[in-house]
Protein backbone atom coordinates (compact mmCIF):
# COMPACT_ATOMS: atom_id res chain seq x y z
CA UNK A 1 75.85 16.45 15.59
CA UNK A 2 74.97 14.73 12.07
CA UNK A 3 76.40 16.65 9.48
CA UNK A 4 74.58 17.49 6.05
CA UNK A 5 76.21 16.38 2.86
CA UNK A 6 76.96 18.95 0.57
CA UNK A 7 74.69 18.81 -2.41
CA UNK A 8 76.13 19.81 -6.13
CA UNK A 9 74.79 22.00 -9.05
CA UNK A 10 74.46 18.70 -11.06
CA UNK A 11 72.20 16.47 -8.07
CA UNK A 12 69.71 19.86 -8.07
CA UNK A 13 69.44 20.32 -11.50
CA UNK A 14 68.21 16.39 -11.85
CA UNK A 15 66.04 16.53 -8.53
CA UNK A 16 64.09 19.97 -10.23
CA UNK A 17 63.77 17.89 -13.36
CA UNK A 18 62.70 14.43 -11.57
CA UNK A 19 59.74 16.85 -9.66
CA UNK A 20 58.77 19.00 -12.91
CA UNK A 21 58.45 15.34 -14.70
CA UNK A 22 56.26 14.15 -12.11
CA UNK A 23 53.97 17.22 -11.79
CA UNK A 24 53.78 16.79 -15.74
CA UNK A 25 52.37 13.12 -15.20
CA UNK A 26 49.66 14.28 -12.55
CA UNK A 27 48.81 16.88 -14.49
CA UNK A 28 48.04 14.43 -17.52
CA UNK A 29 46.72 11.74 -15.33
CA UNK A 30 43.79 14.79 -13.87
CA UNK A 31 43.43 15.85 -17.69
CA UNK A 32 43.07 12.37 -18.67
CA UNK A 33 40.45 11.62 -16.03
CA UNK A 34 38.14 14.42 -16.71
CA UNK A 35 38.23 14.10 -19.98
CA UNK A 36 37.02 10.70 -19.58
CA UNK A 37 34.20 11.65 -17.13
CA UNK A 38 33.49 14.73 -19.76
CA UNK A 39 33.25 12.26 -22.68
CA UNK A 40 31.21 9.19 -20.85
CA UNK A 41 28.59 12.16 -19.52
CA UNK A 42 28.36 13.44 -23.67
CA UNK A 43 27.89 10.08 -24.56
CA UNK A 44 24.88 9.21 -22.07
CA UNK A 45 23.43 12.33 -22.93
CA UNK A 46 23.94 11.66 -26.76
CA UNK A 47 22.66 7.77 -26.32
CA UNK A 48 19.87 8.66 -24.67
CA UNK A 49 18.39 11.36 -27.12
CA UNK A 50 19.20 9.18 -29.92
CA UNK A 51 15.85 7.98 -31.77
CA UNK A 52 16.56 4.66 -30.19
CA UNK A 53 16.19 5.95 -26.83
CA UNK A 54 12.99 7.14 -26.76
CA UNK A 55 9.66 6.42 -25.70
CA UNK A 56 7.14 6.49 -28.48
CA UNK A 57 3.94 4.83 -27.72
CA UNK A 58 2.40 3.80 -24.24
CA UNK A 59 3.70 -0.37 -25.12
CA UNK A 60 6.84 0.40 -24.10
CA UNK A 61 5.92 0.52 -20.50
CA UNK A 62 5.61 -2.57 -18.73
CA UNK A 63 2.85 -2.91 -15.63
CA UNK A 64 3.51 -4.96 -12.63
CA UNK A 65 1.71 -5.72 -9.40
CA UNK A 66 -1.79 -4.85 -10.88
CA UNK A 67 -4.81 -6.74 -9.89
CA UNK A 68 -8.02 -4.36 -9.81
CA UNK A 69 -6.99 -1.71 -12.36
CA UNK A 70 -5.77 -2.52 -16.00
CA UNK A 71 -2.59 -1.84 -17.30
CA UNK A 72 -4.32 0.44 -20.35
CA UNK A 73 -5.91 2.39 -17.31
CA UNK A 74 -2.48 2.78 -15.66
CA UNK A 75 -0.81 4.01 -18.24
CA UNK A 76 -3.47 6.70 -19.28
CA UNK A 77 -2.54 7.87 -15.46
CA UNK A 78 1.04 8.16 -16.61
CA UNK A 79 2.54 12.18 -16.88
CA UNK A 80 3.90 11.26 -20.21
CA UNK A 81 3.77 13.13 -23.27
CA UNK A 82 5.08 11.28 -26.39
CA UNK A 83 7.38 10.73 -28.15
CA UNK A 84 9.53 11.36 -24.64
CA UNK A 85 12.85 10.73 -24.52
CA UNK A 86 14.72 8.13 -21.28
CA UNK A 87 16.63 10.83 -20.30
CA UNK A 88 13.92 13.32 -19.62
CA UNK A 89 11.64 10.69 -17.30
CA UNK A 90 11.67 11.53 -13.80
CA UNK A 91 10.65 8.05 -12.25
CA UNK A 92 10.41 9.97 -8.93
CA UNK A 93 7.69 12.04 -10.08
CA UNK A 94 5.80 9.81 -12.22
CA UNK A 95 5.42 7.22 -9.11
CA UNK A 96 4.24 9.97 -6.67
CA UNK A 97 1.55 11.53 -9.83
CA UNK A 98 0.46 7.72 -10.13
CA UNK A 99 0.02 7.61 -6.55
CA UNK A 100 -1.91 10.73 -6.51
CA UNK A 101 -5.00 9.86 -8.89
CA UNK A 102 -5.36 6.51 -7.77
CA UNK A 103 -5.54 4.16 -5.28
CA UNK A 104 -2.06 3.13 -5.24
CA UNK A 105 0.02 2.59 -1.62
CA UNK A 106 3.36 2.40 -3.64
CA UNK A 107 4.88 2.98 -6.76
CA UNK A 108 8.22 3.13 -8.94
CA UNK A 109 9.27 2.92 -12.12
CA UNK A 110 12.22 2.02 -13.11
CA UNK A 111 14.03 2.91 -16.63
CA UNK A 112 15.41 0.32 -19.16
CA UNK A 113 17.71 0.68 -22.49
CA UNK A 114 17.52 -2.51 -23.91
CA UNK A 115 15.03 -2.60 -24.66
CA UNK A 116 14.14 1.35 -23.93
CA UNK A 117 11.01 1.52 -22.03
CA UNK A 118 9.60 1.56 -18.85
CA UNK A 119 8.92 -0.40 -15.92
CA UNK A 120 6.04 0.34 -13.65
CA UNK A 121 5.16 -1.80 -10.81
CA UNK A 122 2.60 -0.66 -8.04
CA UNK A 123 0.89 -1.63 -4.93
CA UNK A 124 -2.18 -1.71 -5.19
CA UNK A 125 -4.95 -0.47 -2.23
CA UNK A 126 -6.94 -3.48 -2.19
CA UNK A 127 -10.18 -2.53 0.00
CA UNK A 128 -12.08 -5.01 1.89
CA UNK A 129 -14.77 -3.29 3.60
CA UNK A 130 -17.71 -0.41 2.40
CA UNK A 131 -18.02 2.19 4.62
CA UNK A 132 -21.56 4.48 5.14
CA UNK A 133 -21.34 7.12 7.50
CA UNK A 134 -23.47 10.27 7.61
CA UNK A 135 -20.20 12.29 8.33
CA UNK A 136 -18.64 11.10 4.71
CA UNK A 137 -19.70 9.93 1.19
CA UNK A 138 -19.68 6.46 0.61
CA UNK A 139 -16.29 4.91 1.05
CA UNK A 140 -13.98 1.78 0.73
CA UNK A 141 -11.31 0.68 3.45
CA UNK A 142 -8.11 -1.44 2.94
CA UNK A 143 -6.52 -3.86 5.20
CA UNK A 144 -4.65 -0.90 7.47
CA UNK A 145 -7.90 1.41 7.75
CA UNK A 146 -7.16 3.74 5.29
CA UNK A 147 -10.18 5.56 3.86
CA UNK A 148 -10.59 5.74 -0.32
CA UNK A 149 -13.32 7.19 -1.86
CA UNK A 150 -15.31 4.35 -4.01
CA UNK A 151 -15.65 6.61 -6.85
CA UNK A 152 -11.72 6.76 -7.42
CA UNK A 153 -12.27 2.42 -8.36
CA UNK A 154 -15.61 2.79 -10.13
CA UNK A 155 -14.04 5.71 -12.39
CA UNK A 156 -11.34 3.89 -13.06
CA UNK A 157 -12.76 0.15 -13.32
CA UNK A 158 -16.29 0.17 -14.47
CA UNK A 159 -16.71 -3.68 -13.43
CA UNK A 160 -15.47 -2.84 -9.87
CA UNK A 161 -17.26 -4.61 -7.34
CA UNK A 162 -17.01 -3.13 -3.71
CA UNK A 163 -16.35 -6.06 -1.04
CA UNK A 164 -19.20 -7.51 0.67
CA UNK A 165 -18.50 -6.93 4.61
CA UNK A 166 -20.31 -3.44 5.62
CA UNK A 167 -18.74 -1.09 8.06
CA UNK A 168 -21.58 1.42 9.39
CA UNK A 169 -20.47 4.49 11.74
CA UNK A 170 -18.12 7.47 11.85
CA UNK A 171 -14.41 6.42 10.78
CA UNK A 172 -13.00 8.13 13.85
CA UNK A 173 -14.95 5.50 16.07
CA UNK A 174 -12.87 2.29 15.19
CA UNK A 175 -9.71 3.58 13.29
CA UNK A 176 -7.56 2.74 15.93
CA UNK A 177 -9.14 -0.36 16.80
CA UNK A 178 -9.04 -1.73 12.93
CA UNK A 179 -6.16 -3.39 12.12
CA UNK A 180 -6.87 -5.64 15.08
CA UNK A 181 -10.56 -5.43 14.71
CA UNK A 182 -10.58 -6.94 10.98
CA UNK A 183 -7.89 -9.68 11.98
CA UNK A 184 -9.65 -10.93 14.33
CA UNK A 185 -13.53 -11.05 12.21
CA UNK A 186 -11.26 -12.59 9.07
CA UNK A 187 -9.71 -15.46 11.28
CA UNK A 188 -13.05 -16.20 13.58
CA UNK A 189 -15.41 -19.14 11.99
CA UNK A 190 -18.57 -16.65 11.85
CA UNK A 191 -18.76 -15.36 9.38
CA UNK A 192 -19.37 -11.39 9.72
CA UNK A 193 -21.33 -9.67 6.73
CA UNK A 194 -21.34 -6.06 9.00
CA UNK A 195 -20.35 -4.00 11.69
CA UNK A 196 -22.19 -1.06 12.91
CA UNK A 197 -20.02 1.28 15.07
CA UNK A 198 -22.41 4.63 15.78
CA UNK A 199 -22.83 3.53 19.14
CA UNK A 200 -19.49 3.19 20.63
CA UNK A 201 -20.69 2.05 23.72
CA UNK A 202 -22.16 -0.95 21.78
CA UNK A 203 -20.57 -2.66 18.72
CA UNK A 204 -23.61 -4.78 16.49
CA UNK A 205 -21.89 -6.92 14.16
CA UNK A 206 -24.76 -8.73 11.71
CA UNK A 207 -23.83 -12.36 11.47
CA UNK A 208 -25.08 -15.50 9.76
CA UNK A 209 -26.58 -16.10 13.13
CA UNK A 210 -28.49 -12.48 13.20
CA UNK A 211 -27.93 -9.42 14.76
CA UNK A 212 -24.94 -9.28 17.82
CA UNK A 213 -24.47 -6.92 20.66
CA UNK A 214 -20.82 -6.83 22.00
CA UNK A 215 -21.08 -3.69 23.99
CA UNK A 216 -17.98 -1.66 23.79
CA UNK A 217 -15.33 -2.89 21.47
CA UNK A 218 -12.29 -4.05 23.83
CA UNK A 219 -9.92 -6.83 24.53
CA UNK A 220 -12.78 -9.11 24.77
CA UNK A 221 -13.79 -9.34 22.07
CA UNK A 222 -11.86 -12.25 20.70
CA UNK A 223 -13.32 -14.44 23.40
CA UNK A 224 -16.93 -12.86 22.75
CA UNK A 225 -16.62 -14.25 19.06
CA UNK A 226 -15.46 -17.56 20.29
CA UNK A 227 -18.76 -17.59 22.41
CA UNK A 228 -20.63 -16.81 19.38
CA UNK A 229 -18.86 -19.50 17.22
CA UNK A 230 -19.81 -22.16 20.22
CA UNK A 231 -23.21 -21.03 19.79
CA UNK A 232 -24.01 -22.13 16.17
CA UNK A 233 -23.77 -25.63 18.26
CA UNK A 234 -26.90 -25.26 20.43
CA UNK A 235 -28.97 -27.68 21.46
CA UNK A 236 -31.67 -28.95 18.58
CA UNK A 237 -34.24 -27.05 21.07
CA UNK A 238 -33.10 -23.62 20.12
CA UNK A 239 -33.77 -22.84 16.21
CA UNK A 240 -31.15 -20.79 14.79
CA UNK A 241 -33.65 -19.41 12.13
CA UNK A 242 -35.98 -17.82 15.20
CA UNK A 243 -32.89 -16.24 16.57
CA UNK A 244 -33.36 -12.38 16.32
CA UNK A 245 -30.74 -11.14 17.95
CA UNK A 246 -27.89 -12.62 20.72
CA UNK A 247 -26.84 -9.83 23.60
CA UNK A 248 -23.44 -11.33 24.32
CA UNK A 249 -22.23 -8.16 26.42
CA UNK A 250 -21.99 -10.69 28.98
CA UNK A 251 -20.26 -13.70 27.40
CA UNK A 252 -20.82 -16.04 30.11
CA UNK A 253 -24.43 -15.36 30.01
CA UNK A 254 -25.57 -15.03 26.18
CA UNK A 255 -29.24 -13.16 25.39
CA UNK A 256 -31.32 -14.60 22.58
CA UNK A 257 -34.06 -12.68 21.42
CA UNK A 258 -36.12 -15.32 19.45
CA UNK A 259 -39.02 -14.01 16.68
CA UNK A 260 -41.82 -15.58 18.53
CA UNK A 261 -42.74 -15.91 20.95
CA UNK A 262 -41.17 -12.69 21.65
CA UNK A 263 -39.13 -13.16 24.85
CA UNK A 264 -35.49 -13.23 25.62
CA UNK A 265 -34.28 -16.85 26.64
CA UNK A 266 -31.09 -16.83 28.70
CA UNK A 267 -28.42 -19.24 28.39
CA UNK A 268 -25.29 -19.88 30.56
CA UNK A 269 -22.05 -20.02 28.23
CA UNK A 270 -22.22 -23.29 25.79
């Protein structure tokens, strides 16, 4: 068996000193740290309430990402009260109260000490259609279908101008069928001033070639506009300017309804 060195009165005297020497130094080291934390918090706290560090006047918040609404209207939307000090602004809360009162998709605002102020920068809801619909007030829609009241731009920007393409019917009709809807009217040559969704079993879009009947919105419909586009390229014998309306619920076999004389002319596919 290994046997165990005796140890002296002298060796335990030194180790108990050795440990009580090093407990000493961790207790400093812990002392020392939170008094550093302690002091850097106080000072934040103090260099932020200083008269430096405060907000006085609406200037000294910066505006990004704007394009319909002003940065003076922004920053009347702002939960501020002045003089506020930077330590006091909740940029969380002031992006979702922004959001809240106008037609914003995104906000955040960032805090900055040198200089102190503000930083603001938004996303705007740009809409690209009207809306009429007997089931809502007259409305404004945005590139992902999301309904906006017009009178939350026209309050807010008195030279608003809505966007010219007309969308006529319930909302609930062609929500789900939007995002693809609009792509496809925004890339297609014809140029599409309205579409008129009350009848869900047939979609009228208004064209610069008249009124068009596409039946129920579906996956045709890309090839359906094609049709159409091949269409402003008819023979000299039809005139586009008689055209009242094109049935193209059958794309290989297009419908005009001319103004006079007064009978539908049917043509195979161009």
């Amino acid at each position: 068996m290994t046997s165990i060195a005796p140890v002296s009165r002298n060796e335990l005297s030194q180790r108990r000193q050795q440990l009580r020497r090093q407990r000493r130094t961790r207790l400093f080291q812990t002392s020392w740290r939170s008094a550093a934390i302690a002091s850097l918090a106080v000072g934040t706290v103090w260099v932020a309430t200083l008269p430096a560090w405060v907000i006085r006047k609406p200037d000294q918040i910066t505006i990004k990402g704007n394009r319909l609404l002003s940065e003076q209207t922004i920053r009347t939307l702002l939960p501020i009260d002045y003089p506020q000090s930077l330590l006091k602004v909740q940029p969380h809360w002031i992006a979702d109260a922004l959001i809240a009162k106008a037609p914003i998709a995104n906000a955040t605002v960032d805090r900055q000490l040198f200089p102190p102020g503000l930083t603001v920068r938004i996303q705007e809801r740009v809409p690209i259609a009207q809306t009429t619909s007997k089931a809502a007030p007259p409305g404004l829609l945005d590139e992902t279908g999301t309904w906006m009241p017009q009178e939350g731009y026209t309050k807010l920007n008195p030279n608003f101008r809505p966007p010219d393409l007309k969308i006529i019917g319930n909302p609930e009709q062609y929500r789900s069928h939007w995002a693809t809807f609009y792509r496809t009217i925004r890339q297609s040559p014809v140029r599409v001033l309205e579409a008129n969704w009350e009848d869900p079993t047939n979609l009228i879009l208004k064209t610069e070639l008249g009124a068009v009947q596409f039946g129920g919105y579906g996956s045709n419909f890309p090839a359906q506009l094609k049709v159409l586009d091949e269409m402003r390229r008819l023979p000299s014998r039809v005139n586009a300017g008689q055209i009242l309306s094109i049935d193209l619920r059958n794309p290989n076999s297009p419908v005009l309804q001319m103004n006079a004389p007064q009978t539908p002319v049917k043509l195979g596919t161009p």
